[in-house]
PDB file of N, CA and C in Angstrom:
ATOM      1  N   UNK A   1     -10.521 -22.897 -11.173  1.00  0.00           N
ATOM      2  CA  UNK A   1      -9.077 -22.801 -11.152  1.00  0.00           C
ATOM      3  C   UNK A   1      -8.663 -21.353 -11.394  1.00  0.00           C
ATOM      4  N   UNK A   2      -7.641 -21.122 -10.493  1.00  0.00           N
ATOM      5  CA  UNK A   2      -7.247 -19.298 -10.797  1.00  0.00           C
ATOM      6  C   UNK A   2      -5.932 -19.119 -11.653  1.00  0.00           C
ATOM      7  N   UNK A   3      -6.088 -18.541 -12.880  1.00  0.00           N
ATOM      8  CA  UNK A   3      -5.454 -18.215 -13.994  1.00  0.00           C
ATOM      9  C   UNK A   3      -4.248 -17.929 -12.984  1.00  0.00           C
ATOM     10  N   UNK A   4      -2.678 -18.504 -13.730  1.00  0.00           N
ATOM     11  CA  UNK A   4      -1.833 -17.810 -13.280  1.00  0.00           C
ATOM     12  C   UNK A   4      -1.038 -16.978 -13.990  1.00  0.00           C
ATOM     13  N   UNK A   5      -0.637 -15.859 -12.920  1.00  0.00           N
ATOM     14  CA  UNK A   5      -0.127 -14.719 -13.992  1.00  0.00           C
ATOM     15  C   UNK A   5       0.860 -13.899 -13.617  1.00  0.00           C
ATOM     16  N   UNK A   6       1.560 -13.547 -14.792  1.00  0.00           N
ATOM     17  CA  UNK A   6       3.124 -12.934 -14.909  1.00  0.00           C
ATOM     18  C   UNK A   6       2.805 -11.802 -15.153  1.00  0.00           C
ATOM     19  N   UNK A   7       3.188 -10.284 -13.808  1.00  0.00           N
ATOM     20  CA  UNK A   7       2.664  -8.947 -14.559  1.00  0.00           C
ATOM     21  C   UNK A   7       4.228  -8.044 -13.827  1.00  0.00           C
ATOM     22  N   UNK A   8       4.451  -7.241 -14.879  1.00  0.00           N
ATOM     23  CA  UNK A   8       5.288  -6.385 -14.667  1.00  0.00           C
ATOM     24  C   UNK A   8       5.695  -5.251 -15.328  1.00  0.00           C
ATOM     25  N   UNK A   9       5.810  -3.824 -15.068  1.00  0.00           N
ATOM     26  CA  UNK A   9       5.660  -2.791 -15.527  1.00  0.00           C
ATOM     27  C   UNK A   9       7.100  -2.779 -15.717  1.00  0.00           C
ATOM     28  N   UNK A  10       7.369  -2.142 -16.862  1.00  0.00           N
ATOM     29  CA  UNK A  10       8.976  -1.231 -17.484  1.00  0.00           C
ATOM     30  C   UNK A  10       8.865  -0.187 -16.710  1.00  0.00           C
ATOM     31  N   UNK A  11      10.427   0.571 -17.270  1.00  0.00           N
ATOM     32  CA  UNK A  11      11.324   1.770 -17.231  1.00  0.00           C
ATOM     33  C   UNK A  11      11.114   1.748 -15.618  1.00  0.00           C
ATOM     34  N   UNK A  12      11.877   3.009 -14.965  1.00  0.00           N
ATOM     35  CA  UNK A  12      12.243   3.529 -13.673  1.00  0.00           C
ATOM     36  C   UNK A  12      11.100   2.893 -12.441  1.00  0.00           C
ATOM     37  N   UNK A  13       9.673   3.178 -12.927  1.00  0.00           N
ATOM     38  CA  UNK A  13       8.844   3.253 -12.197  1.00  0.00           C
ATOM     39  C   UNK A  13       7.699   1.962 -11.702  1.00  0.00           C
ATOM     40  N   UNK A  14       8.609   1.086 -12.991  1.00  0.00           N
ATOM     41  CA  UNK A  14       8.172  -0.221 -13.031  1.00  0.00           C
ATOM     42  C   UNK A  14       8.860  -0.900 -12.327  1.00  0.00           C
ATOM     43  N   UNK A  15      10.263  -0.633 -11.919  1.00  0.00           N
ATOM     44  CA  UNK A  15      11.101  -1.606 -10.843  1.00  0.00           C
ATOM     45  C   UNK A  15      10.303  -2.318  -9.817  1.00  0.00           C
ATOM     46  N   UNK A  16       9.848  -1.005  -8.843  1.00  0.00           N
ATOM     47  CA  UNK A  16       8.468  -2.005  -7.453  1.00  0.00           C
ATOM     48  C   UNK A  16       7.810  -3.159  -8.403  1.00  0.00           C
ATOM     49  N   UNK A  17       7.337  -2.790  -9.336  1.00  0.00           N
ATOM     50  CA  UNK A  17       6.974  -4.119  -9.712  1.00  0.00           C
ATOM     51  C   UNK A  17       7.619  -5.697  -9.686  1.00  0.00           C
ATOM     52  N   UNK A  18       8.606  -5.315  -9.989  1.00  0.00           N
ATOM     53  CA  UNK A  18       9.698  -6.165 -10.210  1.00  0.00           C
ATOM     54  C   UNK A  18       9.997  -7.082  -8.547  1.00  0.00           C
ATOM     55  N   UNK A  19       9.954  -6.241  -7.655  1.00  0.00           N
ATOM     56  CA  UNK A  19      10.283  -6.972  -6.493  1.00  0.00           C
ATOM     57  C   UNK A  19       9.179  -7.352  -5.254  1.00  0.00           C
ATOM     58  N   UNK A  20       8.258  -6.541  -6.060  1.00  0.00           N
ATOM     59  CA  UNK A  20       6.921  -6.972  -5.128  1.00  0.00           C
ATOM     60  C   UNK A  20       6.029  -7.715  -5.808  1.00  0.00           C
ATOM     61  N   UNK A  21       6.182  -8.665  -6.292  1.00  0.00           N
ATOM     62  CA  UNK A  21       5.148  -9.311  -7.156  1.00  0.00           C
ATOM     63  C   UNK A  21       3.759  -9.638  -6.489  1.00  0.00           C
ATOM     64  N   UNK A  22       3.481  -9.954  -5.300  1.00  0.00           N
ATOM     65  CA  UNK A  22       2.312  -9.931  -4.366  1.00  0.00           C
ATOM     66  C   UNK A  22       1.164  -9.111  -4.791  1.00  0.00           C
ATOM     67  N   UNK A  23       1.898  -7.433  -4.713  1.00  0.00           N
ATOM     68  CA  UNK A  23       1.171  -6.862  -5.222  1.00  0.00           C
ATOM     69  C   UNK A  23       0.064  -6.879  -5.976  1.00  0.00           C
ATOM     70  N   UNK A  24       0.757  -7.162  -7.229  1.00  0.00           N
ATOM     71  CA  UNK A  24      -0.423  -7.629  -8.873  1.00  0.00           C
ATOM     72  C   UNK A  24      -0.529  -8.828  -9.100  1.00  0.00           C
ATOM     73  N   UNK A  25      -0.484  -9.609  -7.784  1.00  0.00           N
ATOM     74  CA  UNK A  25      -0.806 -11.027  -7.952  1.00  0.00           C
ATOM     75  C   UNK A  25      -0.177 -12.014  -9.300  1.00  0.00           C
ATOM     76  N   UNK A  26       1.149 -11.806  -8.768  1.00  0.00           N
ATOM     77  CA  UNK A  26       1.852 -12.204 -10.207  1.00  0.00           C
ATOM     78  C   UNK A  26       2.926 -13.553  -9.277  1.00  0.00           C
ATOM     79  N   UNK A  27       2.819 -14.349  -9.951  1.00  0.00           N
ATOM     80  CA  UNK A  27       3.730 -16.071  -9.177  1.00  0.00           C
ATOM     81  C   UNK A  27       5.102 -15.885  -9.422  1.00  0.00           C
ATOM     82  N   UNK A  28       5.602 -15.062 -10.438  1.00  0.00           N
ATOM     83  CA  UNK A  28       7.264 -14.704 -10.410  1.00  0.00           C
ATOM     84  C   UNK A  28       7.525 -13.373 -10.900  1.00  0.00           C
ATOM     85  N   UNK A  29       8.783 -13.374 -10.675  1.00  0.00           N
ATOM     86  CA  UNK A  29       9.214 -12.147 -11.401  1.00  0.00           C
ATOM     87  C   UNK A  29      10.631 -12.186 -12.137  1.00  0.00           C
ATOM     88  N   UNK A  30      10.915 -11.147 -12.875  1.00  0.00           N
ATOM     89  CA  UNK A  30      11.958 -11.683 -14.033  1.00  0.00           C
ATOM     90  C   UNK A  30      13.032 -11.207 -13.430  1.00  0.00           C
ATOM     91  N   UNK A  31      14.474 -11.252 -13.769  1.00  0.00           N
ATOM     92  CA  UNK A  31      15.416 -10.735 -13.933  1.00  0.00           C
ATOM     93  C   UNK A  31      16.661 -10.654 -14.736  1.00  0.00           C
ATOM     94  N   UNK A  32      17.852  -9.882 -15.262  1.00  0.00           N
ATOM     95  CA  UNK A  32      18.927 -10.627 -15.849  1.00  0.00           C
ATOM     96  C   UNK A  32      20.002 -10.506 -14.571  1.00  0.00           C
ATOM     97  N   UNK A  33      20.746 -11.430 -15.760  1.00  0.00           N
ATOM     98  CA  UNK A  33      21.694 -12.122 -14.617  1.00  0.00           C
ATOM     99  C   UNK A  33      22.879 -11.084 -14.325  1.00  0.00           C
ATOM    100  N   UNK A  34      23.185 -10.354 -15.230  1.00  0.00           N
ATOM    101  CA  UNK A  34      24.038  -9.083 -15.162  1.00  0.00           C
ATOM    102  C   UNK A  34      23.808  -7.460 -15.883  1.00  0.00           C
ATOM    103  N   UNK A  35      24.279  -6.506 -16.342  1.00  0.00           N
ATOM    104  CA  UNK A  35      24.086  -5.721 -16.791  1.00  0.00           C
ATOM    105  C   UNK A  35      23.744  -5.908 -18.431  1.00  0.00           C
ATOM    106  N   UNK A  36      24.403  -6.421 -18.780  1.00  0.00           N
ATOM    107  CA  UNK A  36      24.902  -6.718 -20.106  1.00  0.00           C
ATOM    108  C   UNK A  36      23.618  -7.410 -20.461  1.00  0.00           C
ATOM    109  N   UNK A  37      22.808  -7.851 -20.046  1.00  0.00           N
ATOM    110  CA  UNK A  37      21.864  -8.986 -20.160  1.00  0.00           C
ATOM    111  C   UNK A  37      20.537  -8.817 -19.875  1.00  0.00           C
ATOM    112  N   UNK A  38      19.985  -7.710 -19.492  1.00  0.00           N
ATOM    113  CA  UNK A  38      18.504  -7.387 -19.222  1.00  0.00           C
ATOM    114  C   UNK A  38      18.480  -6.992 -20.784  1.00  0.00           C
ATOM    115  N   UNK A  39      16.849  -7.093 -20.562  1.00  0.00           N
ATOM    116  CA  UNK A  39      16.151  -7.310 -21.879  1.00  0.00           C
ATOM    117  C   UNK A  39      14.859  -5.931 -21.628  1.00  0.00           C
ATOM    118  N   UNK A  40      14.923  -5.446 -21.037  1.00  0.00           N
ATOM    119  CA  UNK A  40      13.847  -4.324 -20.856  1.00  0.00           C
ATOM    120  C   UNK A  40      14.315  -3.204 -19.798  1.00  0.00           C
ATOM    121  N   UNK A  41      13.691  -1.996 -20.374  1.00  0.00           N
ATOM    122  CA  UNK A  41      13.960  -0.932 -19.505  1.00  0.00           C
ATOM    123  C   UNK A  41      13.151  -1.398 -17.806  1.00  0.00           C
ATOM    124  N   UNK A  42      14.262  -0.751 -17.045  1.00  0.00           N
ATOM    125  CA  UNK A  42      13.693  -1.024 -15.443  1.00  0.00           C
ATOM    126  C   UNK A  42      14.309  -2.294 -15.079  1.00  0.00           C
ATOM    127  N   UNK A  43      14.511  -3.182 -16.506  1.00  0.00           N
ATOM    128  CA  UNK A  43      15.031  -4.430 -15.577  1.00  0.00           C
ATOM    129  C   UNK A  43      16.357  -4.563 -14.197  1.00  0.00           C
ATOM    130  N   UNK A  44      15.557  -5.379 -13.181  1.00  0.00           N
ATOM    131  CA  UNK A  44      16.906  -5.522 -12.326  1.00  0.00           C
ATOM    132  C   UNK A  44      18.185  -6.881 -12.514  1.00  0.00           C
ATOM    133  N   UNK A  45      18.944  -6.514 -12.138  1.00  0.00           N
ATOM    134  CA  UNK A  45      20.040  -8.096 -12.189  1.00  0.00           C
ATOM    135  C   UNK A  45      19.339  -8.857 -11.030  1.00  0.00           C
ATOM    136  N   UNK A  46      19.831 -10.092 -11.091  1.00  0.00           N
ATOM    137  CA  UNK A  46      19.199 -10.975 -10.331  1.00  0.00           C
ATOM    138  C   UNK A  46      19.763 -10.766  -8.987  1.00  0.00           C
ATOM    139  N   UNK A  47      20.895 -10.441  -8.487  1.00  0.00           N
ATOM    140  CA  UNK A  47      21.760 -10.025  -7.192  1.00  0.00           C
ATOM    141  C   UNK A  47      20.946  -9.005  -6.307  1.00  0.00           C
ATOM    142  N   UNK A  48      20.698  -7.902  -7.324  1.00  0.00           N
ATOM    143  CA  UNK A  48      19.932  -6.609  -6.928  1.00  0.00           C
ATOM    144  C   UNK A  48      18.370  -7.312  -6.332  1.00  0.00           C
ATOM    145  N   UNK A  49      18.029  -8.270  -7.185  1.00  0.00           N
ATOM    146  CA  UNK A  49      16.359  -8.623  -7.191  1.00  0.00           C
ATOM    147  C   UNK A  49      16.035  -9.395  -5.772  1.00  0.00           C
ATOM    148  N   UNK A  50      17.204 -10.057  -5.457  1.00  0.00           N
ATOM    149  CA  UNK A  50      17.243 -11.008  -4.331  1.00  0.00           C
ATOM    150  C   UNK A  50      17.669  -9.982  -3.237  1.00  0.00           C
ATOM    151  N   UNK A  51      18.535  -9.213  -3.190  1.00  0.00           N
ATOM    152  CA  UNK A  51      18.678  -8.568  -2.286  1.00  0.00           C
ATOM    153  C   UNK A  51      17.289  -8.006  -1.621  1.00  0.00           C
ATOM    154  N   UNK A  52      16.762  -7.086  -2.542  1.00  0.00           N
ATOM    155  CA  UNK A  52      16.052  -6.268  -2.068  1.00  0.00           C
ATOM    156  C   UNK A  52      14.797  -7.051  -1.982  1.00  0.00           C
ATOM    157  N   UNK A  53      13.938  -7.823  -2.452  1.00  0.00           N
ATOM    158  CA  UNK A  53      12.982  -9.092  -1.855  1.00  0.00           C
ATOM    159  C   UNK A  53      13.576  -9.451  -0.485  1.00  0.00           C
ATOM    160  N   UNK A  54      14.740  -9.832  -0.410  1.00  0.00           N
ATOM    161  CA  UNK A  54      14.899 -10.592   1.137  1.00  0.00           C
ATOM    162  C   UNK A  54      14.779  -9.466   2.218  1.00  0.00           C
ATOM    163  N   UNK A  55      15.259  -8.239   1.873  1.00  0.00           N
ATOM    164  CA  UNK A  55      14.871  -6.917   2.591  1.00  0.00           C
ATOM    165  C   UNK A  55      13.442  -7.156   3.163  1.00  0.00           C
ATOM    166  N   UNK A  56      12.771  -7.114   2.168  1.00  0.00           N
ATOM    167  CA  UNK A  56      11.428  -6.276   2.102  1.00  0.00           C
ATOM    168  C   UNK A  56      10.558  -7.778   3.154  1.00  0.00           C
ATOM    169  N   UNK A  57      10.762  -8.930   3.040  1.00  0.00           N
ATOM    170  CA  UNK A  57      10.384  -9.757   3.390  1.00  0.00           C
ATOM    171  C   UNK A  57      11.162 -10.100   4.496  1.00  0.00           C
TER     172      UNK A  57
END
């Protein structure tokens, strides 16, 4: 069975992480729902997160 796993890098440079999860073989990725509401540097809002996934895909 293959471990599943949540990976994602902080601040500026950690964002790609955030929307390419494929990458580091990670099954989701986080977001907050507005400004006011992220919990870590780099985090995106969820609007921003969907946008730019549906881009890229």
């Amino acid at each position: 069975m293959d471990p599943k796993l949540v990976t994602m890098a902080m601040g500026n440079l950690g964002k790609v992480t955030r929307v390419t999860p494929e990458l580091t073989h990670s099954f989701l990725t986080f977001a907050a729902l507005d400004e006011q509401s992220d919990s870590a540097p780099g985090q995106l809002q969820i609007d921003q997160t969907r946008k730019i996934i549906k881009e890229l895909n």
